[in-house]
PDB file of N, CA and C in Angstrom:
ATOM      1  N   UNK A   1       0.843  -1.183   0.000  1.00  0.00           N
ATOM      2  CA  UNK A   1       0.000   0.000   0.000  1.00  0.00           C
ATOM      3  C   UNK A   1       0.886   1.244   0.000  1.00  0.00           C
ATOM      4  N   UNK A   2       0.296   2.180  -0.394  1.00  0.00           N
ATOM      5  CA  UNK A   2       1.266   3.711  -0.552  1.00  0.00           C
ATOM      6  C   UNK A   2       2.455   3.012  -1.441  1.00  0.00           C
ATOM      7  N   UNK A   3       1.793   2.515  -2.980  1.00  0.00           N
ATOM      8  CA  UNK A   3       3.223   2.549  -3.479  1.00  0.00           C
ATOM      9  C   UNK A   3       3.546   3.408  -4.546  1.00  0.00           C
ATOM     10  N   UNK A   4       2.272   4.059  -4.847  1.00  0.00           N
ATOM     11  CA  UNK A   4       2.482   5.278  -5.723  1.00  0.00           C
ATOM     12  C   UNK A   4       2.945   6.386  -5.323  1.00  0.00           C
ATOM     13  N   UNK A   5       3.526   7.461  -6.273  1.00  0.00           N
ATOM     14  CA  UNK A   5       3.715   8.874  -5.768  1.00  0.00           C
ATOM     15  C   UNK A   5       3.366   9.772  -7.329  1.00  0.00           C
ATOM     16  N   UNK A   6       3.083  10.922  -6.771  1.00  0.00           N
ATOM     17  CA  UNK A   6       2.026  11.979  -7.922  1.00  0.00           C
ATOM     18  C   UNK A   6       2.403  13.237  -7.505  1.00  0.00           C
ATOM     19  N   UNK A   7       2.557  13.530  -8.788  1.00  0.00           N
ATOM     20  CA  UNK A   7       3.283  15.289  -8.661  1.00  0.00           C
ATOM     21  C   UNK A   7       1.758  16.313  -9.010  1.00  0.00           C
ATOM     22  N   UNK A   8       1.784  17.548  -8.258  1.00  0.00           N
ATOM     23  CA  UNK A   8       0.553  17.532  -8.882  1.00  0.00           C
ATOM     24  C   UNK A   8       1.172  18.595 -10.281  1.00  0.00           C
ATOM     25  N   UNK A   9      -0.115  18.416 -10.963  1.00  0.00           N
ATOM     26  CA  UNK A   9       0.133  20.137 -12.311  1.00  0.00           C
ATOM     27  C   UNK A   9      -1.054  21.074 -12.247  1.00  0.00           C
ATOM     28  N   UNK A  10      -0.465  22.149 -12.237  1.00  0.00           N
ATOM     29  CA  UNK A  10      -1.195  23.129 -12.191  1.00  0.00           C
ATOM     30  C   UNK A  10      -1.158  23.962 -13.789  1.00  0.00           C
ATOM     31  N   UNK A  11      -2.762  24.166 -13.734  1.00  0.00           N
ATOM     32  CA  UNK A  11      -3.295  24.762 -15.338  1.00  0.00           C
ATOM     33  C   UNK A  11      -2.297  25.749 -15.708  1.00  0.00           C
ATOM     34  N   UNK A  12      -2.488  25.905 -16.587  1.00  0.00           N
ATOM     35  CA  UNK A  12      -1.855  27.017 -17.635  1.00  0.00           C
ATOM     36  C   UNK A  12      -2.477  27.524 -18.551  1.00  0.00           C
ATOM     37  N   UNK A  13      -2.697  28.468 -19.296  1.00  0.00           N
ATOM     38  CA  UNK A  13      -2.867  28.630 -20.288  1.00  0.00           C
ATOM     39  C   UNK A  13      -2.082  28.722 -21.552  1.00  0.00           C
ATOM     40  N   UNK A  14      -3.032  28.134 -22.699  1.00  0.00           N
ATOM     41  CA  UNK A  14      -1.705  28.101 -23.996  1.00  0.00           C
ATOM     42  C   UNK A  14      -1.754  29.619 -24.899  1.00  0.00           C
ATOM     43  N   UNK A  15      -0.914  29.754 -25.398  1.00  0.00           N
ATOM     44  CA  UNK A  15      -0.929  31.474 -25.640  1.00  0.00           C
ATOM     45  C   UNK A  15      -1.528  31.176 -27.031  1.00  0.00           C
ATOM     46  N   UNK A  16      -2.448  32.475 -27.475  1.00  0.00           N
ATOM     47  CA  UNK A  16      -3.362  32.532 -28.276  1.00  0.00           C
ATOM     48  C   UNK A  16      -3.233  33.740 -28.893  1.00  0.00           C
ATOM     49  N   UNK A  17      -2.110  33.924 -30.413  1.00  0.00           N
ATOM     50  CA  UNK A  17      -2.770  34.714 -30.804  1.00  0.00           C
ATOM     51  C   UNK A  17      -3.328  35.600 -31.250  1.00  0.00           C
ATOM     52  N   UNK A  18      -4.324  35.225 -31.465  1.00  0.00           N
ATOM     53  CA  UNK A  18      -5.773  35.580 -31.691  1.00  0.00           C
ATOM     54  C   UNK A  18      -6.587  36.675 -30.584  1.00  0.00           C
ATOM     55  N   UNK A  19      -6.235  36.041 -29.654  1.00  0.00           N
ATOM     56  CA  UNK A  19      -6.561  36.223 -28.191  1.00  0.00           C
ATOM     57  C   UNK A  19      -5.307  36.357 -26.988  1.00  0.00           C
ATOM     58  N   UNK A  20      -5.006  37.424 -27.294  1.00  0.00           N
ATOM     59  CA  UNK A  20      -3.938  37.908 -26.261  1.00  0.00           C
ATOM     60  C   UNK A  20      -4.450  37.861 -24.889  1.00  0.00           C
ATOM     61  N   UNK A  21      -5.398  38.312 -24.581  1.00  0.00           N
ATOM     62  CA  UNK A  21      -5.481  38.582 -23.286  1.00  0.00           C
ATOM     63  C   UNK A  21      -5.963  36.884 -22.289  1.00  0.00           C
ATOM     64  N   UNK A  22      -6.579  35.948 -23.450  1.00  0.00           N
ATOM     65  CA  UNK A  22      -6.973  34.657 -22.788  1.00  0.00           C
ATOM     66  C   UNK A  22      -6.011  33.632 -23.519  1.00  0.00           C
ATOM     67  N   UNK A  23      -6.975  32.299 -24.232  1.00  0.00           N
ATOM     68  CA  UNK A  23      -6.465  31.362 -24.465  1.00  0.00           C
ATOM     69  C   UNK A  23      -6.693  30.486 -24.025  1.00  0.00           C
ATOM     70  N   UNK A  24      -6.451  29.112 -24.159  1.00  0.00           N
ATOM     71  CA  UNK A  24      -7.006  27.559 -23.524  1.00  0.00           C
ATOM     72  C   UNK A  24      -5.974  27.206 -22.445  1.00  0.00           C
ATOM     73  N   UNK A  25      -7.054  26.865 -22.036  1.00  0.00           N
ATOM     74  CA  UNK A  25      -6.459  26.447 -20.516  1.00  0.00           C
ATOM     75  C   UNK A  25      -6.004  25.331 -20.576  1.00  0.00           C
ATOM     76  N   UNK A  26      -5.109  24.953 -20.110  1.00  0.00           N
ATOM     77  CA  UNK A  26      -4.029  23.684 -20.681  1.00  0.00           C
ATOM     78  C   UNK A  26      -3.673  22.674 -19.422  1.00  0.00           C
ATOM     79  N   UNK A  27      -3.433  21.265 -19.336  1.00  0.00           N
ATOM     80  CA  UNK A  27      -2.887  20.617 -18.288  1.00  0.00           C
ATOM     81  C   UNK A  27      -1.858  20.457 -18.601  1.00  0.00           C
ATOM     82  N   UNK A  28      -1.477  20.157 -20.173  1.00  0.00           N
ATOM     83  CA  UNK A  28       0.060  19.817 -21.124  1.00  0.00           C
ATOM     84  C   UNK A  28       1.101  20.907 -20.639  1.00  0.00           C
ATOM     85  N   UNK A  29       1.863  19.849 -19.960  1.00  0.00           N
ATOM     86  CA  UNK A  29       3.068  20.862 -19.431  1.00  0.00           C
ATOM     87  C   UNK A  29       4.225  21.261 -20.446  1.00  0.00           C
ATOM     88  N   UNK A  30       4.023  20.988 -21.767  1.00  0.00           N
ATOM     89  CA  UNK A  30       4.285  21.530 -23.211  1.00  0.00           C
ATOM     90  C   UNK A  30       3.898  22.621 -23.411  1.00  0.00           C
ATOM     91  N   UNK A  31       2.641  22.699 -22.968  1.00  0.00           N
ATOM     92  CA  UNK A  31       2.094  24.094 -23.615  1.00  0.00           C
ATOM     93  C   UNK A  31       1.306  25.192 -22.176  1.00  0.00           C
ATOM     94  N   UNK A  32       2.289  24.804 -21.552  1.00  0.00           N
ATOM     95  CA  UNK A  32       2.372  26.094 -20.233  1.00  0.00           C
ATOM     96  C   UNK A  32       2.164  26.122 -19.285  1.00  0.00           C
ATOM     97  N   UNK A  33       1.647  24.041 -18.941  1.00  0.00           N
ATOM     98  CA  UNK A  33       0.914  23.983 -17.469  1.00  0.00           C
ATOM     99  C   UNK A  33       2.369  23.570 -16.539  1.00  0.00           C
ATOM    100  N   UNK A  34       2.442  23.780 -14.897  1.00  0.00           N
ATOM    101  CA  UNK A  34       3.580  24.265 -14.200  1.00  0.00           C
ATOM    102  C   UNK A  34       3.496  22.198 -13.324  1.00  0.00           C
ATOM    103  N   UNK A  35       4.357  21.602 -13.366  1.00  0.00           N
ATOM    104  CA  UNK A  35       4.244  20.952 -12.621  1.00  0.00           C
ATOM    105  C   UNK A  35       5.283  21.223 -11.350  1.00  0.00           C
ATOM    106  N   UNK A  36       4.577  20.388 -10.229  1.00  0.00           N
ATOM    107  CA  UNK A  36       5.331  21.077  -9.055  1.00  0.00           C
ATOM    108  C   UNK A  36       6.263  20.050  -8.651  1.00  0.00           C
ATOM    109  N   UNK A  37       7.071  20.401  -8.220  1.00  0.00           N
ATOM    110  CA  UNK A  37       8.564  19.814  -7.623  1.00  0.00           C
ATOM    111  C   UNK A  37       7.962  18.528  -6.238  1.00  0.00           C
ATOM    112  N   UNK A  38       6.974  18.863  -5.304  1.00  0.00           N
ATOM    113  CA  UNK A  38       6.782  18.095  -4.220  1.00  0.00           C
ATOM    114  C   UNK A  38       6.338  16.780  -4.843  1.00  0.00           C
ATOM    115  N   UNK A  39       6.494  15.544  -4.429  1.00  0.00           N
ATOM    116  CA  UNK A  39       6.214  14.143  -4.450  1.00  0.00           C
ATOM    117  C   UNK A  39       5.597  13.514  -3.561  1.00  0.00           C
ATOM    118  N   UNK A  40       3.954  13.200  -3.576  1.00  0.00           N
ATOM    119  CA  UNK A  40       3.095  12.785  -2.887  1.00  0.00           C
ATOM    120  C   UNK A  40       3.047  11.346  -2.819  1.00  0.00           C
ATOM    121  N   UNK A  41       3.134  10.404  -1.573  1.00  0.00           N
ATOM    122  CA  UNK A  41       2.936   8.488  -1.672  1.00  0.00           C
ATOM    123  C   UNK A  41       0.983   8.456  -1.681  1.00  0.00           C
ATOM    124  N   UNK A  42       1.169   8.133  -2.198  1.00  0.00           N
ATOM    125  CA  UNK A  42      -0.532   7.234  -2.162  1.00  0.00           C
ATOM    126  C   UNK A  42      -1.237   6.053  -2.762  1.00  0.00           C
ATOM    127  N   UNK A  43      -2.392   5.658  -2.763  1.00  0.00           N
ATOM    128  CA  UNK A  43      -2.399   4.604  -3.160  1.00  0.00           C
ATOM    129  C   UNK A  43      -3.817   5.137  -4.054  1.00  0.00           C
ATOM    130  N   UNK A  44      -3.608   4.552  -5.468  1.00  0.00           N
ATOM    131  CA  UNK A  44      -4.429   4.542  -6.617  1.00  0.00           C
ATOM    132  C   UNK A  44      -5.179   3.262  -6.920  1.00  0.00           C
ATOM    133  N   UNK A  45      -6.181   3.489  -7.098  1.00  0.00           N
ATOM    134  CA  UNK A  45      -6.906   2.400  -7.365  1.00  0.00           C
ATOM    135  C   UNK A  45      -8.216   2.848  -8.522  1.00  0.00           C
ATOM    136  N   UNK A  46      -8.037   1.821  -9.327  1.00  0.00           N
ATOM    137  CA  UNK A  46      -9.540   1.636 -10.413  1.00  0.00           C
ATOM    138  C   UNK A  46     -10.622   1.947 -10.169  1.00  0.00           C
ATOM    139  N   UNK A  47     -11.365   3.005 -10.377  1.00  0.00           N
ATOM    140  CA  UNK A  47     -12.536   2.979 -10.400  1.00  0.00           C
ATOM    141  C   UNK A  47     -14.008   2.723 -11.423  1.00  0.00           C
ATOM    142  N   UNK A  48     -13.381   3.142 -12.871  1.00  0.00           N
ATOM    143  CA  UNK A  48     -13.886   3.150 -13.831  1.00  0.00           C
ATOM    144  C   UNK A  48     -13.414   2.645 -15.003  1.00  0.00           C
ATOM    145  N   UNK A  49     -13.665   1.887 -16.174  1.00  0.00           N
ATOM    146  CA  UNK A  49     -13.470   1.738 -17.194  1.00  0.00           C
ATOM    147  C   UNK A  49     -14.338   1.951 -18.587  1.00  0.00           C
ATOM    148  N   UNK A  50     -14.576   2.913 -19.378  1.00  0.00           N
ATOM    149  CA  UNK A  50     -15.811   2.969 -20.250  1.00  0.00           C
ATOM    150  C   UNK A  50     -14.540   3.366 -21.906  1.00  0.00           C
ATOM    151  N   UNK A  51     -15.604   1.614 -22.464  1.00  0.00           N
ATOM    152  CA  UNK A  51     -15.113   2.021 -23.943  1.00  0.00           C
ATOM    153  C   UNK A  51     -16.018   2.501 -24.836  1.00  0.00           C
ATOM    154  N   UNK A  52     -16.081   3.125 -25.809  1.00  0.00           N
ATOM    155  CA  UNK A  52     -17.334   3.774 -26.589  1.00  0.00           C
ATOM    156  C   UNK A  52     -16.592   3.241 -28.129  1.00  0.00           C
ATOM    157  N   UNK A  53     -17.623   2.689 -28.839  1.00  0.00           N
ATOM    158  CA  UNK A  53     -17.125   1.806 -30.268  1.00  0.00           C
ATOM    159  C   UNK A  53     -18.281   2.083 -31.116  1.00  0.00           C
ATOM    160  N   UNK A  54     -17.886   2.434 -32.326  1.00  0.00           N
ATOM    161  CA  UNK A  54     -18.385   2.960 -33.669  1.00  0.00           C
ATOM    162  C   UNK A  54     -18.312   1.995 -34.796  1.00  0.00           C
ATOM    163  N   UNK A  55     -19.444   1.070 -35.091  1.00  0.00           N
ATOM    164  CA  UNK A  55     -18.960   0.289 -35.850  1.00  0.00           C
ATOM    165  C   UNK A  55     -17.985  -0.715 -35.636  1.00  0.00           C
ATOM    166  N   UNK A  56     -18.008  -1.248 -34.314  1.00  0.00           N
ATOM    167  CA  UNK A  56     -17.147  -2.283 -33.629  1.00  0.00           C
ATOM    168  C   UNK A  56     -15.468  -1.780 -33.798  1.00  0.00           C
ATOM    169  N   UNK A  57     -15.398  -0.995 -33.811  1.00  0.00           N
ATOM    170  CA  UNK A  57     -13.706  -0.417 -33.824  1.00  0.00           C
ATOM    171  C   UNK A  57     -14.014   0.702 -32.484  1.00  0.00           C
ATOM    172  N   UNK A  58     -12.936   0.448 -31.621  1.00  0.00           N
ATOM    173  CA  UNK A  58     -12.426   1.214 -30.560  1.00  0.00           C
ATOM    174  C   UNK A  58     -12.805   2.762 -30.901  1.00  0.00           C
ATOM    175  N   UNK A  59     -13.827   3.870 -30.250  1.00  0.00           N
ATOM    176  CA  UNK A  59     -13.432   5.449 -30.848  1.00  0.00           C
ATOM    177  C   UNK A  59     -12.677   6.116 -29.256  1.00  0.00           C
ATOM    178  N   UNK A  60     -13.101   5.733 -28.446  1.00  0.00           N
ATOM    179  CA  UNK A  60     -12.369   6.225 -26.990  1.00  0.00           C
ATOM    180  C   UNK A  60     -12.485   5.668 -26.081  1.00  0.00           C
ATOM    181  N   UNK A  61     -12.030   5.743 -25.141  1.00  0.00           N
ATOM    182  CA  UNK A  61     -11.930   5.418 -23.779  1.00  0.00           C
ATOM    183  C   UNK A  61     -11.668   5.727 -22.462  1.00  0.00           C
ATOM    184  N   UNK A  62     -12.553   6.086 -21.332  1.00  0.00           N
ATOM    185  CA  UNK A  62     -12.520   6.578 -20.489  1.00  0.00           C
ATOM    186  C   UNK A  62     -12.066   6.204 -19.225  1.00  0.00           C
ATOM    187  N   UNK A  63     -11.159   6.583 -18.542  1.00  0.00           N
ATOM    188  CA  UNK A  63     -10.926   5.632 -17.533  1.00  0.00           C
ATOM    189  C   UNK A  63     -10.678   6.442 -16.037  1.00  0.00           C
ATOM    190  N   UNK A  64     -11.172   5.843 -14.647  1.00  0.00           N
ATOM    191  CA  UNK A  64     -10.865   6.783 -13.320  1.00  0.00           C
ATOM    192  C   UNK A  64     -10.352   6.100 -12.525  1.00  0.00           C
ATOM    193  N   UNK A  65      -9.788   6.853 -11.571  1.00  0.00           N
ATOM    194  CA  UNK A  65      -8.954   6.015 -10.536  1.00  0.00           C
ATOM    195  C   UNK A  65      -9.369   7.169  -9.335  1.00  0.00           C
ATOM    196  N   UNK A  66      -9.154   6.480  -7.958  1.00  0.00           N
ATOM    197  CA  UNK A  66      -9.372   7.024  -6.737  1.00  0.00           C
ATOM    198  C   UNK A  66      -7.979   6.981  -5.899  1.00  0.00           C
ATOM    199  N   UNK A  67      -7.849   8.225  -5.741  1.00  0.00           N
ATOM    200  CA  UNK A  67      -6.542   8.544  -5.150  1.00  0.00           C
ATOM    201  C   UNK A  67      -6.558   8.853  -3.826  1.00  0.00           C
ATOM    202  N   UNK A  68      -5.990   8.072  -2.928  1.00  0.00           N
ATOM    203  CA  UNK A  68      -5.415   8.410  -1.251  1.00  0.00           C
ATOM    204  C   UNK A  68      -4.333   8.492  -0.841  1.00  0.00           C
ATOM    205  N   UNK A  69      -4.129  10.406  -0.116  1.00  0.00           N
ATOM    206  CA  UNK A  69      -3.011   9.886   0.075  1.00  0.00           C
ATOM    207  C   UNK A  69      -2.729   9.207   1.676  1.00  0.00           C
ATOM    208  N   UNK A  70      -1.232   8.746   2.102  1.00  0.00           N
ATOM    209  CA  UNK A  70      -0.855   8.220   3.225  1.00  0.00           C
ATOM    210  C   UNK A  70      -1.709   9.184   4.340  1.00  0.00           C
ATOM    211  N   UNK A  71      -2.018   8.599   5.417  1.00  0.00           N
ATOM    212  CA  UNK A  71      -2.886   8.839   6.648  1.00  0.00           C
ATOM    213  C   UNK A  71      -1.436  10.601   6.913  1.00  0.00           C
ATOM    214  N   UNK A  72      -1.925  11.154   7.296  1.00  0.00           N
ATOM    215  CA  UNK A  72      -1.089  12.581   7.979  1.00  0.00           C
ATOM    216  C   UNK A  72      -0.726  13.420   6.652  1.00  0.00           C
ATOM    217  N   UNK A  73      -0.913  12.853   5.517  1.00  0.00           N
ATOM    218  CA  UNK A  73      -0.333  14.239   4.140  1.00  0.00           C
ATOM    219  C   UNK A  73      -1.336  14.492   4.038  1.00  0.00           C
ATOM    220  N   UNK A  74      -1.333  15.605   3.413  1.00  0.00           N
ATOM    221  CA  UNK A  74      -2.362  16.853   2.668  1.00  0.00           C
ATOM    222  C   UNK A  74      -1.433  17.092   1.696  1.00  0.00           C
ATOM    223  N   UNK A  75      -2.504  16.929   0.542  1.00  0.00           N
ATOM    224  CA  UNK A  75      -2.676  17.631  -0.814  1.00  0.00           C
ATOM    225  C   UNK A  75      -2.863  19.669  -0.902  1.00  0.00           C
ATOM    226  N   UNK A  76      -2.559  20.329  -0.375  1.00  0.00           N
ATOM    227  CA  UNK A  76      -2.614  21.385   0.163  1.00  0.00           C
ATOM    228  C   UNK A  76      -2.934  22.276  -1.370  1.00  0.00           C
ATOM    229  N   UNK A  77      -3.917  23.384  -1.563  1.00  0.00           N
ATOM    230  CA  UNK A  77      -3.838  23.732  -2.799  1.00  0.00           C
ATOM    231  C   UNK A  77      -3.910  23.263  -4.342  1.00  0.00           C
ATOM    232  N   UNK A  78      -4.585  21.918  -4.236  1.00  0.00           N
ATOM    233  CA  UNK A  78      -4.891  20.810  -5.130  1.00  0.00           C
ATOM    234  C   UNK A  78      -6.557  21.192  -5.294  1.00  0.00           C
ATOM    235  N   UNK A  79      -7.030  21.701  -6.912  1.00  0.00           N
ATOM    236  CA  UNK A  79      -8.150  22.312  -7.287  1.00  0.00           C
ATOM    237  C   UNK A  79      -8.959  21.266  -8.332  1.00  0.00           C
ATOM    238  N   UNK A  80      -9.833  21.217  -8.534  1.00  0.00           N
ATOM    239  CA  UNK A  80     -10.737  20.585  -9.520  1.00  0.00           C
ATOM    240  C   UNK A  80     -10.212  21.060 -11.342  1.00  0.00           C
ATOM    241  N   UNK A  81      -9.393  22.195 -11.159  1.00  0.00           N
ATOM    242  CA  UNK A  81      -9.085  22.363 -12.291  1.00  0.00           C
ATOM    243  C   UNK A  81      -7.659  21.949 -12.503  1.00  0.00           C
ATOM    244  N   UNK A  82      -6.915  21.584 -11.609  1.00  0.00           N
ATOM    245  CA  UNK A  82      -5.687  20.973 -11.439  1.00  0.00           C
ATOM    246  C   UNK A  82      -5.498  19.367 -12.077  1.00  0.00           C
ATOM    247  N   UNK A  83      -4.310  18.802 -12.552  1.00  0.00           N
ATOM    248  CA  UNK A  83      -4.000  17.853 -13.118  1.00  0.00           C
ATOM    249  C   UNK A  83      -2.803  17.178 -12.064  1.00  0.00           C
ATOM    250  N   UNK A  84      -2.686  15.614 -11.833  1.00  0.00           N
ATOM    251  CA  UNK A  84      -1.684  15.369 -11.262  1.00  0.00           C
ATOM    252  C   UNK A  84      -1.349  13.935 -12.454  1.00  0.00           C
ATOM    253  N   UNK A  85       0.321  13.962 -12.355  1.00  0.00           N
ATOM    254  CA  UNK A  85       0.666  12.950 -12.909  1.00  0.00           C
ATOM    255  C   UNK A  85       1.474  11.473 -11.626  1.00  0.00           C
ATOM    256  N   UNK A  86       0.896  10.247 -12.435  1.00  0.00           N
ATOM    257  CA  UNK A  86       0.984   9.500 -11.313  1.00  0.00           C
ATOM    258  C   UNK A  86       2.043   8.520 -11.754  1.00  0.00           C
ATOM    259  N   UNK A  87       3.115   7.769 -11.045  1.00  0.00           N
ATOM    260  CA  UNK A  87       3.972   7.054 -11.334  1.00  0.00           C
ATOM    261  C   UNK A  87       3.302   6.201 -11.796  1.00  0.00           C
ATOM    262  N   UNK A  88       4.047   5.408 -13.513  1.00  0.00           N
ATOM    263  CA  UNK A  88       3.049   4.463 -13.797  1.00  0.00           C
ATOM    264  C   UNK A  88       1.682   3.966 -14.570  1.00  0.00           C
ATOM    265  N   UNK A  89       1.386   5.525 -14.671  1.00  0.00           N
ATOM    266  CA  UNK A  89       0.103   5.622 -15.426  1.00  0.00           C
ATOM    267  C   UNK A  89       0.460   6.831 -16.266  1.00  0.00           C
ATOM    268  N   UNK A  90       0.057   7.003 -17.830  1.00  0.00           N
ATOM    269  CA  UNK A  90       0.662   7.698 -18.588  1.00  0.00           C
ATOM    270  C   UNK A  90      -0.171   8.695 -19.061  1.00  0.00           C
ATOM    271  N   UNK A  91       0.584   9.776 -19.220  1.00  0.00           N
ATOM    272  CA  UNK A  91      -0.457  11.246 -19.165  1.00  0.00           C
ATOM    273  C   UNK A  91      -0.690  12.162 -18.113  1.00  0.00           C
ATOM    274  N   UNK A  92      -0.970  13.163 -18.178  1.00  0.00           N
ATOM    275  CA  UNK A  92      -1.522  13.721 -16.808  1.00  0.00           C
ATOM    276  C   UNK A  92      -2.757  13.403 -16.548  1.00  0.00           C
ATOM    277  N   UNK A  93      -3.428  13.426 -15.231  1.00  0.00           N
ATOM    278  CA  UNK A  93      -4.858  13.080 -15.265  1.00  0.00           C
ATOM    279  C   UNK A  93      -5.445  14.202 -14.811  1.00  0.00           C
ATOM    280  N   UNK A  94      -6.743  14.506 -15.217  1.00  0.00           N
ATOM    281  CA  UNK A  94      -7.494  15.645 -14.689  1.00  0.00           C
ATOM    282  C   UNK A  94      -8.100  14.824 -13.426  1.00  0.00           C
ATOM    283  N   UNK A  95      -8.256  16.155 -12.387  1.00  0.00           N
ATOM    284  CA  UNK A  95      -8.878  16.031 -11.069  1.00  0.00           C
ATOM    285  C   UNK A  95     -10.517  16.101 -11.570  1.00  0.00           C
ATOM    286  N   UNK A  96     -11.268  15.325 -10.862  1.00  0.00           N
ATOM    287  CA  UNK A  96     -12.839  15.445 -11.358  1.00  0.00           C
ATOM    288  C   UNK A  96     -13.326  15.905  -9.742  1.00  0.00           C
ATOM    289  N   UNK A  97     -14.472  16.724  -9.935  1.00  0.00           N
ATOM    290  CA  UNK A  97     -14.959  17.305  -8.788  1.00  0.00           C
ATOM    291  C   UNK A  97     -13.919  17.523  -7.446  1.00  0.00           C
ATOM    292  N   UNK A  98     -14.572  17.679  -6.691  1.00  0.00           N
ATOM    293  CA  UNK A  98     -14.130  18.340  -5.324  1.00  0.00           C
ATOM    294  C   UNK A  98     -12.635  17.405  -4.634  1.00  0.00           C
ATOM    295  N   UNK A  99     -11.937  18.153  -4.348  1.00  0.00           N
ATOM    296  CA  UNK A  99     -10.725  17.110  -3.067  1.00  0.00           C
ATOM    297  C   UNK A  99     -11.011  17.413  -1.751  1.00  0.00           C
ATOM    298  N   UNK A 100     -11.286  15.943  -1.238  1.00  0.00           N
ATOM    299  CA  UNK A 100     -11.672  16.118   0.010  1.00  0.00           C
ATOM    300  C   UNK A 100     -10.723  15.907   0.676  1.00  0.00           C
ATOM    301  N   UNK A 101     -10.359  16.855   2.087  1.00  0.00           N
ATOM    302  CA  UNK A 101      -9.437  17.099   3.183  1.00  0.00           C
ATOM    303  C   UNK A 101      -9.951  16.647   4.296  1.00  0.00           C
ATOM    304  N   UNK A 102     -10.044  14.997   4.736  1.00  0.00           N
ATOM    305  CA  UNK A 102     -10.480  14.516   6.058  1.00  0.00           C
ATOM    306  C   UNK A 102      -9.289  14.814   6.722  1.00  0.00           C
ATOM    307  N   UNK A 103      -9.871  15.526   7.502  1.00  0.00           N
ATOM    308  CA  UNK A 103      -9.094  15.756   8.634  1.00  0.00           C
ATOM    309  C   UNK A 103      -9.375  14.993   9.905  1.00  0.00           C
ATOM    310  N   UNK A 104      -8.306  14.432  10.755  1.00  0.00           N
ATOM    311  CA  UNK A 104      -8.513  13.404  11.693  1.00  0.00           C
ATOM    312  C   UNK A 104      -6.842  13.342  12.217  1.00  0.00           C
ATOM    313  N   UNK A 105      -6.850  13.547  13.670  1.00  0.00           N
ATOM    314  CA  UNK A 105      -5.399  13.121  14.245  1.00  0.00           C
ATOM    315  C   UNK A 105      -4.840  12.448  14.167  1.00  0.00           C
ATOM    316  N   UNK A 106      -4.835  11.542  13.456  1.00  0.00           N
ATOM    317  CA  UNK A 106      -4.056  10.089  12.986  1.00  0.00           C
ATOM    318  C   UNK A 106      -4.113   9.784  12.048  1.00  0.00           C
ATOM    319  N   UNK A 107      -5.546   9.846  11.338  1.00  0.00           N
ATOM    320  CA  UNK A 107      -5.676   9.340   9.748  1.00  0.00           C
ATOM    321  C   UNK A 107      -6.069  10.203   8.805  1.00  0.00           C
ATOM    322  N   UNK A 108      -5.992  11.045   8.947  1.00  0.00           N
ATOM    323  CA  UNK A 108      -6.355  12.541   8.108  1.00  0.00           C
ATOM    324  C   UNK A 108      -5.478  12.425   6.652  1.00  0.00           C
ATOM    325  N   UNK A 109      -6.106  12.828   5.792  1.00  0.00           N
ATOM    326  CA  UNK A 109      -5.739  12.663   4.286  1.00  0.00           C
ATOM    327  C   UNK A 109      -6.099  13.503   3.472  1.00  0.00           C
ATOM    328  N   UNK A 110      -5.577  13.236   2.019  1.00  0.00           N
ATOM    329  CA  UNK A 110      -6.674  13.828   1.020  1.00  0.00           C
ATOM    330  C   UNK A 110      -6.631  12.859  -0.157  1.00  0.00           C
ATOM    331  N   UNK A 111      -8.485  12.820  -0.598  1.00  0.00           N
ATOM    332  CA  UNK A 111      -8.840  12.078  -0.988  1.00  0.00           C
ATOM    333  C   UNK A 111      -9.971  12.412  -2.276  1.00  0.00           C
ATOM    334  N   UNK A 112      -9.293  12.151  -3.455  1.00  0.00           N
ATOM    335  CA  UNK A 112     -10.109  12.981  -5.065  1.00  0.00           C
ATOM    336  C   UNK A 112     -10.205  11.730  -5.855  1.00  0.00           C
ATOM    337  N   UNK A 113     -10.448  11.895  -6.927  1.00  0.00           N
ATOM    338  CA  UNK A 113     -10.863  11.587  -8.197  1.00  0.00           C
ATOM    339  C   UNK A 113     -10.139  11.835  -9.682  1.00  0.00           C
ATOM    340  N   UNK A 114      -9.524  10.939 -10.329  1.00  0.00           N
ATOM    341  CA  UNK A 114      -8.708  11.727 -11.305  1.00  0.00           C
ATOM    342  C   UNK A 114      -9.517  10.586 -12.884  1.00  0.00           C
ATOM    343  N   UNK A 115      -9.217  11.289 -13.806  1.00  0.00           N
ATOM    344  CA  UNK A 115      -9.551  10.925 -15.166  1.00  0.00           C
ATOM    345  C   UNK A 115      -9.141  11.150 -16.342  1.00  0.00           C
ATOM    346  N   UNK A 116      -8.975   9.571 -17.357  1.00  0.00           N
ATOM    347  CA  UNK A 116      -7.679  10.037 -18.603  1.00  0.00           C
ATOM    348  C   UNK A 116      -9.224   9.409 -19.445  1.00  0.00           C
ATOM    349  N   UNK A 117      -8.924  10.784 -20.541  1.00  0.00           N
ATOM    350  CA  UNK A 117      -9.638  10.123 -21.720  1.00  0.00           C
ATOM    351  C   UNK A 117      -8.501  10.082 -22.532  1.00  0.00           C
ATOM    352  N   UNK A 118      -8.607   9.261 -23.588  1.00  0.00           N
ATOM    353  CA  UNK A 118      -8.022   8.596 -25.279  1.00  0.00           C
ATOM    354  C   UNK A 118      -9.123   8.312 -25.961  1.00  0.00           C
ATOM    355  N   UNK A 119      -8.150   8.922 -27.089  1.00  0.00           N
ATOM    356  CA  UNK A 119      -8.952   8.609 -28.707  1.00  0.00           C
ATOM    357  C   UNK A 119      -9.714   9.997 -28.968  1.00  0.00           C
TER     358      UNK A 119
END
């Protein structure tokens, strides 16, 4: 258990332009998103698998995992629009809804939702 570790990334935007003042908001740390130096242990696990097929050929695939980290860390500043990449699993993953911060004197954590689409 706790044999993963996950950096998180924080959005960026990709420069536009067209659109100087905005632009797309990016997780691709190619195109401007910041990943951070700290290294989180936790343990990842499967939650979801969804394939979608067009004419019996593969068109995408959706997949989630549930992330905890070790009892006493906090994810501190980790947002729904934030991306973390996880040892092991390829891509960055987007955070889906809320990160929850149980807090508890011994087993206190933080505990989200992450998701890779392909295709």
């Amino acid at each position: 258990m706790w044999a993963s570790t996950l950096r998180v990334v924080k959005a960026g935007r990709e420069p536009d332009p067209y659109k100087p003042r905005g632009g797309m908001i990016t997780l691709d740390p190619a195109r401007g998103a910041q990943v951070m130096p700290e290294r989180y242990r936790c343990e990842v696990q499967p939650v979801e698998l969804v394939e979608d097929d067009g004419g019996g050929i593969r068109v995408h695939t959706r997949t989630s995992w549930r992330v905890i980290t070790m009892p006493g860390c906090f994810i501190e500043g980790l947002r729904a629009s934030d991306g973390v990449l996880v040892d092991g699993i390829d891509g960055v993953l987007e955070v889906v809804g809320e990160v929850g911060q149980w807090q508890h004197p011994t087993h206190g954590h933080s505990e989200f939702t992450v998701r890779r689409w392909q295709g």
